[in-house]
PDB file of N, CA and C in Angstrom:
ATOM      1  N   UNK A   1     -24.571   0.858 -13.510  1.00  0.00           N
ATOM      2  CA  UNK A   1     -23.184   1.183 -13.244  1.00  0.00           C
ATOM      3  C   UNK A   1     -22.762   0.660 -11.869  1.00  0.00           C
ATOM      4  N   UNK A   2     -23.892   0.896 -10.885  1.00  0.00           N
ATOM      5  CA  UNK A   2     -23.332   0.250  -9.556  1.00  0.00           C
ATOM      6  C   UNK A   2     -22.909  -1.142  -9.397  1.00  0.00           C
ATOM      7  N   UNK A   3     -23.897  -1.544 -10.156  1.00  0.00           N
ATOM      8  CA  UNK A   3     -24.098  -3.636 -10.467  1.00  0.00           C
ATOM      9  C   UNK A   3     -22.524  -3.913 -10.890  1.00  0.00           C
ATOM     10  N   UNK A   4     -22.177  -3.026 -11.560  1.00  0.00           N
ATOM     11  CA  UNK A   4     -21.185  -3.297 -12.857  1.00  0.00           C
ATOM     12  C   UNK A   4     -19.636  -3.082 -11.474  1.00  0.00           C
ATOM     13  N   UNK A   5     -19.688  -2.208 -10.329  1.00  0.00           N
ATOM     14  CA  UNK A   5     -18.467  -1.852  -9.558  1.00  0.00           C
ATOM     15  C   UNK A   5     -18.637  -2.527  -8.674  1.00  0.00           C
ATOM     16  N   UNK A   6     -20.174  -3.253  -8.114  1.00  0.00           N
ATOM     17  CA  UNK A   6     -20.137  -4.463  -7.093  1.00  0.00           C
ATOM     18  C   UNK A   6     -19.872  -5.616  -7.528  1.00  0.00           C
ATOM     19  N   UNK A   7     -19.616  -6.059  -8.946  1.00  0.00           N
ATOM     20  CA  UNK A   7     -19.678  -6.855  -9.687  1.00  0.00           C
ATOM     21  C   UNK A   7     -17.792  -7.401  -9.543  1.00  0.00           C
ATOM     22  N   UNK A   8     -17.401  -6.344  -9.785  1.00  0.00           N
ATOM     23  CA  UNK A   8     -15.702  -6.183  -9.987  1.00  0.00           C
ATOM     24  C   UNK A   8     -15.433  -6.270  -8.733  1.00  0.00           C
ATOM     25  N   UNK A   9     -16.059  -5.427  -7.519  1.00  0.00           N
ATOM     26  CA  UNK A   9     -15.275  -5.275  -6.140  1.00  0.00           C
ATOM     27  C   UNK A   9     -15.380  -6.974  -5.444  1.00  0.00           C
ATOM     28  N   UNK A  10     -16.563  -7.824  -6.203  1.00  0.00           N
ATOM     29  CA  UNK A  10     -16.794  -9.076  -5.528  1.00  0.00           C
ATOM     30  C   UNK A  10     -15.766  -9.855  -6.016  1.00  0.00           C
ATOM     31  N   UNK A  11     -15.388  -9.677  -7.729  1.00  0.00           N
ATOM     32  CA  UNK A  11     -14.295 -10.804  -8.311  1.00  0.00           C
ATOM     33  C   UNK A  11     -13.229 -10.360  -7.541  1.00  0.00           C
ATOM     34  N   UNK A  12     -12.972  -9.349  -7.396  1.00  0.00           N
ATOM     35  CA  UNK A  12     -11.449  -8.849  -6.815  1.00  0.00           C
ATOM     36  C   UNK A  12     -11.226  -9.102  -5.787  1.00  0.00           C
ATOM     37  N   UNK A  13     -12.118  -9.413  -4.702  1.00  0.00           N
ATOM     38  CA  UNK A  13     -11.523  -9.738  -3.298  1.00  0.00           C
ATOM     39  C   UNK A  13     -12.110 -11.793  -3.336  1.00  0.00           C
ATOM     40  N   UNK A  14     -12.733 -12.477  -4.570  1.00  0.00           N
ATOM     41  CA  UNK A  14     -12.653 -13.605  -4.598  1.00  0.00           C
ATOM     42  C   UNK A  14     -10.681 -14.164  -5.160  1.00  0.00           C
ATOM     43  N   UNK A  15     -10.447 -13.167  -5.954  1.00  0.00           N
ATOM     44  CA  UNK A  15      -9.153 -13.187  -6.111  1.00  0.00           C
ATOM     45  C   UNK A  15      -8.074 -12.928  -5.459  1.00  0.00           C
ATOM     46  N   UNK A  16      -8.520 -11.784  -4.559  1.00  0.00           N
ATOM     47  CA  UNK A  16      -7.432 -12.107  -3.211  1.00  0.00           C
ATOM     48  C   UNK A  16      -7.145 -12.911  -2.072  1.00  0.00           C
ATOM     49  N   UNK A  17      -8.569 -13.477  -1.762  1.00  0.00           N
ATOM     50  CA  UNK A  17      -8.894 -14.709  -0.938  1.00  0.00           C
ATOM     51  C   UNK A  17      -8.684 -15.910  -1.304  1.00  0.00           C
ATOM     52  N   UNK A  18      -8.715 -16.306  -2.583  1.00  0.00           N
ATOM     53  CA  UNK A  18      -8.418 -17.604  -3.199  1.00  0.00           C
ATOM     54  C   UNK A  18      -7.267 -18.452  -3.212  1.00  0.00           C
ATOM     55  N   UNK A  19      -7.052 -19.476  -3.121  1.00  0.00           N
ATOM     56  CA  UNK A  19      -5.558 -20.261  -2.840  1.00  0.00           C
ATOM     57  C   UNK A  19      -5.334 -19.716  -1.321  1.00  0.00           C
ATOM     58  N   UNK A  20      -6.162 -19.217  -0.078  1.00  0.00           N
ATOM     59  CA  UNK A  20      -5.060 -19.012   1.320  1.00  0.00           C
ATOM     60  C   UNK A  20      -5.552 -20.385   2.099  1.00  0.00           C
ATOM     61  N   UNK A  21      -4.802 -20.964   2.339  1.00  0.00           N
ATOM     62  CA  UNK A  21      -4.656 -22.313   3.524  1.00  0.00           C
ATOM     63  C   UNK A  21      -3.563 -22.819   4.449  1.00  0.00           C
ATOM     64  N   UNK A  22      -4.011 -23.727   5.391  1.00  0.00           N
ATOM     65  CA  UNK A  22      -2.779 -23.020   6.324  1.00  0.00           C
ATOM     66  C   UNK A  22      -2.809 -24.885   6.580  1.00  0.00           C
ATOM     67  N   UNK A  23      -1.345 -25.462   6.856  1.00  0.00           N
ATOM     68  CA  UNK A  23      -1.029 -26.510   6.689  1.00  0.00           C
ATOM     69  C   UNK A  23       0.018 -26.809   8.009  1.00  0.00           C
ATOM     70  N   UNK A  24      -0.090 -27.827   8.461  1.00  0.00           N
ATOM     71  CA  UNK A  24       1.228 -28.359   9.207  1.00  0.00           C
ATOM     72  C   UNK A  24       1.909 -29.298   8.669  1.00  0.00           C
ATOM     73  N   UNK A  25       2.960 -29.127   8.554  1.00  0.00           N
ATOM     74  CA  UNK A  25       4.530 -29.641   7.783  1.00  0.00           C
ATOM     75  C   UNK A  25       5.015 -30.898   8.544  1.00  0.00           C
ATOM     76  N   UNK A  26       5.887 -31.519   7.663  1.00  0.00           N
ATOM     77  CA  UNK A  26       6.191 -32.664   8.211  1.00  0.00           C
ATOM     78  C   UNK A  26       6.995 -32.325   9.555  1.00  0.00           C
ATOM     79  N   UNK A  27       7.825 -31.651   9.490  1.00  0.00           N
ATOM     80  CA  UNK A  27       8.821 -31.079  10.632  1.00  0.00           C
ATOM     81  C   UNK A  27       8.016 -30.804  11.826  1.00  0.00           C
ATOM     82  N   UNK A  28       6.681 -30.495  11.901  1.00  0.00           N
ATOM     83  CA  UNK A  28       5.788 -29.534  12.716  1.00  0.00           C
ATOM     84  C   UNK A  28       5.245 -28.213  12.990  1.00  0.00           C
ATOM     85  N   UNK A  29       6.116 -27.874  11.670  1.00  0.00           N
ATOM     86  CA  UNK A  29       5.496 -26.311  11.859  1.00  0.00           C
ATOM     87  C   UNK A  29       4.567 -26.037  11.032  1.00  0.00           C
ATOM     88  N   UNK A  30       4.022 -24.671  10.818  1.00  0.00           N
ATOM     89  CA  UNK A  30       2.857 -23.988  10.051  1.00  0.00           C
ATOM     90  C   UNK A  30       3.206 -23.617   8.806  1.00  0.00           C
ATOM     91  N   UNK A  31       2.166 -23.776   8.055  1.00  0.00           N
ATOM     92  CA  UNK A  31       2.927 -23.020   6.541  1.00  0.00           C
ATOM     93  C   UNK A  31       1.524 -22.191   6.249  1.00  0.00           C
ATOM     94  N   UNK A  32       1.583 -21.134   6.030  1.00  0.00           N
ATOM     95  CA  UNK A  32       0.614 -20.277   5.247  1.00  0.00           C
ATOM     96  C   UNK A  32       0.479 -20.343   4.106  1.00  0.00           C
ATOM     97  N   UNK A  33      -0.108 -20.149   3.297  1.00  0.00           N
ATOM     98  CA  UNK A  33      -0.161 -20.030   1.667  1.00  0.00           C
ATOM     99  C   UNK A  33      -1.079 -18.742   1.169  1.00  0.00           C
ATOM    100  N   UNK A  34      -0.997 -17.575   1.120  1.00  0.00           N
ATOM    101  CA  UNK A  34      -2.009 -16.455   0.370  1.00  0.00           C
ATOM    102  C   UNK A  34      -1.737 -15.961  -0.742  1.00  0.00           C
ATOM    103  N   UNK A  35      -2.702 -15.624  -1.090  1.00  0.00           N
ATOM    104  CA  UNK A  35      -2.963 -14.869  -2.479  1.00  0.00           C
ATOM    105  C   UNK A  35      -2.272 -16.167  -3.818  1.00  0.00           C
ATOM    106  N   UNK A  36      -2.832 -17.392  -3.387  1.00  0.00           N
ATOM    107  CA  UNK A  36      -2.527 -18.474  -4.869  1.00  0.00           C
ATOM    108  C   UNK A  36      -0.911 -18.926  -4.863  1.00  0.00           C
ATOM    109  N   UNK A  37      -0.267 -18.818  -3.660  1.00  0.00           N
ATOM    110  CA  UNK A  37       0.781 -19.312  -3.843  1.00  0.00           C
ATOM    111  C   UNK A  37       1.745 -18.047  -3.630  1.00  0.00           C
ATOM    112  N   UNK A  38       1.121 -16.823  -4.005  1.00  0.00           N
ATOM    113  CA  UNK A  38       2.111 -15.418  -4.071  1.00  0.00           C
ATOM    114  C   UNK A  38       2.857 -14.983  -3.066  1.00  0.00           C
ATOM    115  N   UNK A  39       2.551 -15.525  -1.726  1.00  0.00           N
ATOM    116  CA  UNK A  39       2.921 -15.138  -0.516  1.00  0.00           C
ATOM    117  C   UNK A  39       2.992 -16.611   0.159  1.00  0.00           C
ATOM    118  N   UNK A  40       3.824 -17.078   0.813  1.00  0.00           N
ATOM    119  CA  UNK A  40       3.971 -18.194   1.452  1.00  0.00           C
ATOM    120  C   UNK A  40       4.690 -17.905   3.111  1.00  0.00           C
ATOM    121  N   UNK A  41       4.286 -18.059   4.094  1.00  0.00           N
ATOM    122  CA  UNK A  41       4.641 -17.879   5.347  1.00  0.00           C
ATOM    123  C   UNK A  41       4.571 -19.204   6.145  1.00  0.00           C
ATOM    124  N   UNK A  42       6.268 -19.447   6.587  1.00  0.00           N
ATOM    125  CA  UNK A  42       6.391 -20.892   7.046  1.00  0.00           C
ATOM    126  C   UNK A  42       6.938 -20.296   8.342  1.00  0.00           C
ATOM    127  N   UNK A  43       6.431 -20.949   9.528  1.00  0.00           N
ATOM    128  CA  UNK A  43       7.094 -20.793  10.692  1.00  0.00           C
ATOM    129  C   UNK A  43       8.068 -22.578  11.218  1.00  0.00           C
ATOM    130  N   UNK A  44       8.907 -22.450  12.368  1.00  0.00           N
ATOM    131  CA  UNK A  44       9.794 -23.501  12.083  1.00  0.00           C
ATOM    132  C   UNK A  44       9.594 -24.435  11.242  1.00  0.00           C
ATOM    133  N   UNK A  45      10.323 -23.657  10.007  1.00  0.00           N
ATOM    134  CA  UNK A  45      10.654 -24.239   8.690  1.00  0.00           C
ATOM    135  C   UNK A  45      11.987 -23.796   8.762  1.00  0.00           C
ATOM    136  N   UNK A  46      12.986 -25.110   8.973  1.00  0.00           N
ATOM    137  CA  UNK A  46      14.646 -25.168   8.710  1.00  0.00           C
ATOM    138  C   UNK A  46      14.909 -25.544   7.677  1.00  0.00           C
ATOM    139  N   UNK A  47      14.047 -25.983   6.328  1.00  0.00           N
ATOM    140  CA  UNK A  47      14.201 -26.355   4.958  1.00  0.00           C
ATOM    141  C   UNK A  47      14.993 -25.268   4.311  1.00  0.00           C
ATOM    142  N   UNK A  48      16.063 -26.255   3.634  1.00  0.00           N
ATOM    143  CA  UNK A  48      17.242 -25.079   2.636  1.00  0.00           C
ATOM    144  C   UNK A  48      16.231 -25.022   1.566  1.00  0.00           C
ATOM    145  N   UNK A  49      15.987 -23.450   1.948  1.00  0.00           N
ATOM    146  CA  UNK A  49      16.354 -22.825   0.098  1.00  0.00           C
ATOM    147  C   UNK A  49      16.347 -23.413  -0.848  1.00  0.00           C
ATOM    148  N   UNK A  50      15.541 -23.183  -2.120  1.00  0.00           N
ATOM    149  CA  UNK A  50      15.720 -23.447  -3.216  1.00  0.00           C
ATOM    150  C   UNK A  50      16.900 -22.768  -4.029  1.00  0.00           C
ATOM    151  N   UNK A  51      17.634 -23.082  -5.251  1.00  0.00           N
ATOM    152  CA  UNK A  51      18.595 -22.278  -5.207  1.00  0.00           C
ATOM    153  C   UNK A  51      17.829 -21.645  -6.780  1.00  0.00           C
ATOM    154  N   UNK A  52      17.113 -21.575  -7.138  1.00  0.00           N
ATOM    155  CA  UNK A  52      16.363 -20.719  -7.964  1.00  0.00           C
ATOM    156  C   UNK A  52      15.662 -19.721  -7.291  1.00  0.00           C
ATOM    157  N   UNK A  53      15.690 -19.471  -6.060  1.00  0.00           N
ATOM    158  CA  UNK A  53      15.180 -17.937  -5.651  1.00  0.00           C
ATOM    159  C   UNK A  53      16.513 -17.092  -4.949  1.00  0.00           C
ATOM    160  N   UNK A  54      15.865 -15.615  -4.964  1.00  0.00           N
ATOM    161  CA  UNK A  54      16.818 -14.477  -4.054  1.00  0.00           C
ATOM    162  C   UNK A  54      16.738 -15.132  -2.018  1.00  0.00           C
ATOM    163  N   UNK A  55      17.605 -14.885  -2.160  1.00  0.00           N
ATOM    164  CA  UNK A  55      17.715 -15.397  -0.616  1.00  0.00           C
ATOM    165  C   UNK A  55      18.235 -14.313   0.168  1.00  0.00           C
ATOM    166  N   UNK A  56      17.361 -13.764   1.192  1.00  0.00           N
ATOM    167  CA  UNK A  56      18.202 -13.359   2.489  1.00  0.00           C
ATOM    168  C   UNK A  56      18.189 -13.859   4.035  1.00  0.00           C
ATOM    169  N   UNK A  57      19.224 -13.806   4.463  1.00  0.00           N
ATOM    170  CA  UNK A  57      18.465 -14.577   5.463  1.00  0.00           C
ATOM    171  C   UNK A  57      19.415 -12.893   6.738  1.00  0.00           C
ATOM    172  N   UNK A  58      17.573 -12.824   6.993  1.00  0.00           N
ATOM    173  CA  UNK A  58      17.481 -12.042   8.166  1.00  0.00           C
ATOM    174  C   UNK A  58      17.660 -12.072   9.731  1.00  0.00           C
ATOM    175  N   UNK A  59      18.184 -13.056   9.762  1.00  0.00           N
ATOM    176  CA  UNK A  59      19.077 -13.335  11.185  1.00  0.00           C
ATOM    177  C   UNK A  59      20.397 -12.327  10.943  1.00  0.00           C
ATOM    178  N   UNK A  60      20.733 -12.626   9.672  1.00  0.00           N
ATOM    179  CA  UNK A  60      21.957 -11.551   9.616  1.00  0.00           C
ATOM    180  C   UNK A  60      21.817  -9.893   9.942  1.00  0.00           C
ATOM    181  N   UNK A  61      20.988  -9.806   9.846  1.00  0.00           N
ATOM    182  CA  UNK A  61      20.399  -7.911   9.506  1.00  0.00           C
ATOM    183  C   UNK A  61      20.062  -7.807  10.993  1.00  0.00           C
ATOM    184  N   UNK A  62      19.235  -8.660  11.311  1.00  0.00           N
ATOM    185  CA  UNK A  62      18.324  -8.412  12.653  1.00  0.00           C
ATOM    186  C   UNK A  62      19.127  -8.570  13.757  1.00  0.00           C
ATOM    187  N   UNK A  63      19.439  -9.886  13.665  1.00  0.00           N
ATOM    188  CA  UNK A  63      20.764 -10.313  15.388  1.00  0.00           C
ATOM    189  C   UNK A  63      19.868 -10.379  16.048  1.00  0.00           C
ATOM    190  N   UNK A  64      19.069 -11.529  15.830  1.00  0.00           N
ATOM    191  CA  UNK A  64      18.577 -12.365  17.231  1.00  0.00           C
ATOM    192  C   UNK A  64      19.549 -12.561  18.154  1.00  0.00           C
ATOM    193  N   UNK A  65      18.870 -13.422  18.831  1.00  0.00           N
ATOM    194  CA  UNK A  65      19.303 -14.391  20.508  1.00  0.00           C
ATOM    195  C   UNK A  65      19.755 -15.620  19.341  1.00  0.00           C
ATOM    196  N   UNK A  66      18.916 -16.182  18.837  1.00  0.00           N
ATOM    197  CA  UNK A  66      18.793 -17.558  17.991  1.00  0.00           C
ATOM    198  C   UNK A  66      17.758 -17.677  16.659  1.00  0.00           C
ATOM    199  N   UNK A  67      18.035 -18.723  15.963  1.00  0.00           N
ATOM    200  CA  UNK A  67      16.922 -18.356  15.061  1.00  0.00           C
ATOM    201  C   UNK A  67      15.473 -18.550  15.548  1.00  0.00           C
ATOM    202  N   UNK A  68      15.201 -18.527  14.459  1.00  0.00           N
ATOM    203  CA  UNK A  68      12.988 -18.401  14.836  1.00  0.00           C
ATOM    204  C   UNK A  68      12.949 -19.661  13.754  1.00  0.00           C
ATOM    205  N   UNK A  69      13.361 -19.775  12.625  1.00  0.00           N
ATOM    206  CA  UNK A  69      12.834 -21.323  11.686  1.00  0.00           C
ATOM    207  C   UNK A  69      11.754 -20.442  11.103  1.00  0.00           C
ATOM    208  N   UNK A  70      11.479 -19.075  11.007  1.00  0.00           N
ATOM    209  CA  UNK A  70      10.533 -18.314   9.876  1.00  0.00           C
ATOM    210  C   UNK A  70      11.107 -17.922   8.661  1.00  0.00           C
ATOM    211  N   UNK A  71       9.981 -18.661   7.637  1.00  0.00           N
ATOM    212  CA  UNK A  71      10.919 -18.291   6.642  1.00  0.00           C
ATOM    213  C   UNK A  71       9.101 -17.402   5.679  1.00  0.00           C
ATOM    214  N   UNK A  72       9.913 -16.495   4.985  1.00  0.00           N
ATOM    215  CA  UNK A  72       8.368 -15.779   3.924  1.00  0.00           C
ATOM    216  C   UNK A  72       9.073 -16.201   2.789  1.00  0.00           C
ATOM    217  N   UNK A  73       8.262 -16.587   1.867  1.00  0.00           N
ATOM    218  CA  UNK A  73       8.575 -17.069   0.417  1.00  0.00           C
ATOM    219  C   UNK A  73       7.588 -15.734  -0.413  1.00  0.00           C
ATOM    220  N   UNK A  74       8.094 -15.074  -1.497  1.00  0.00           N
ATOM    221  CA  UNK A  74       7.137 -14.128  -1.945  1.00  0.00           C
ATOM    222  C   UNK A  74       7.416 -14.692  -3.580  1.00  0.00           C
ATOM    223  N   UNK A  75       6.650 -14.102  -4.306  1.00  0.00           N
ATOM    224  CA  UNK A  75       6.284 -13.988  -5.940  1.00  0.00           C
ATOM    225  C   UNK A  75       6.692 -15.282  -5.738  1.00  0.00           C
ATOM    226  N   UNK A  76       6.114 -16.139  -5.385  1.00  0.00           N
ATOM    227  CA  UNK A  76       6.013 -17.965  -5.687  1.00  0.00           C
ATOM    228  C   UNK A  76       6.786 -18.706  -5.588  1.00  0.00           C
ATOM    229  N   UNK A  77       7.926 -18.062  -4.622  1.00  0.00           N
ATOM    230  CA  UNK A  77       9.278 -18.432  -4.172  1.00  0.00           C
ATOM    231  C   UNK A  77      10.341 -17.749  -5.425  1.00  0.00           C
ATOM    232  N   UNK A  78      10.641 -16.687  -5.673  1.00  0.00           N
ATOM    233  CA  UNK A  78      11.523 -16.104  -6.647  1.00  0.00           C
ATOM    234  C   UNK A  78      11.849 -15.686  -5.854  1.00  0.00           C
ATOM    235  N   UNK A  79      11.832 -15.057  -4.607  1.00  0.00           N
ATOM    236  CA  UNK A  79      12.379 -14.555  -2.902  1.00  0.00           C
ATOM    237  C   UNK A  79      12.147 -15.023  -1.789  1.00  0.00           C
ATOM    238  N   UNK A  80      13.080 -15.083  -1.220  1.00  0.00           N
ATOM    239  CA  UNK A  80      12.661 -16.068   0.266  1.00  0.00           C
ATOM    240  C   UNK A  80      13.031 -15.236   1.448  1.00  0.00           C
ATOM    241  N   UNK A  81      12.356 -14.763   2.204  1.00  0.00           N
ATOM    242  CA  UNK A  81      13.399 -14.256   3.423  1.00  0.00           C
ATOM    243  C   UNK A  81      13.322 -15.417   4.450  1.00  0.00           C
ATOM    244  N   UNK A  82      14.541 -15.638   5.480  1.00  0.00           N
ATOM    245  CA  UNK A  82      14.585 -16.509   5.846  1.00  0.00           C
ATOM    246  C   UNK A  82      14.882 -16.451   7.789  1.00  0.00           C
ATOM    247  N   UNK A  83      15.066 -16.605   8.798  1.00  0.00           N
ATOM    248  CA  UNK A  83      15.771 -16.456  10.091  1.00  0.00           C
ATOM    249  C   UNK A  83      16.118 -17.887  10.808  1.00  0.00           C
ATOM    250  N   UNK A  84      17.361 -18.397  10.134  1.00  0.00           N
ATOM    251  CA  UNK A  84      17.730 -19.670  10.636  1.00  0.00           C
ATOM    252  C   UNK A  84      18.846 -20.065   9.822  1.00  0.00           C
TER     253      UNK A  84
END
């Protein structure tokens, strides 16, 4: 039974670790990628939006000084939050 819950606890965190890599963009900034694409974290990234995802862009809510060029892409870009 133990074999059988170390067995599962090993696939499950090979599945949460899998697909994360971290890239620099043509522009120069960072892009994250975790959990297979599920989570995407771009820092100065001024790239518009796809217009097939929810968009907010949190410069509005927050009220910076200026933007930051961070944008989080979640569920594989079906949401984007954005500050720029």
């Amino acid at each position: 039974m133990k074999s059988i819950l170390r067995l599962l606890a090993a696939l499950t965190l090979l599945s949460f670790a899998s697909g994360c890599a971290t890239r620099t963009t043509s522009t120069g900034g960072k892009e994250t990628t975790l959990l297979g694409g599920a989570v995407i974290v771009s820092k100065d990234s001024f790239q518009p939006t796809t217009p097939a995802t929810v968009d907010a862009d949190t410069s509005k809510i927050i009220g910076r000084n200026g933007p930051s060029g961070q944008k989080v892409s979640l569920f594989w870009g079906l949401m984007t939050l954005h500050d720029y």
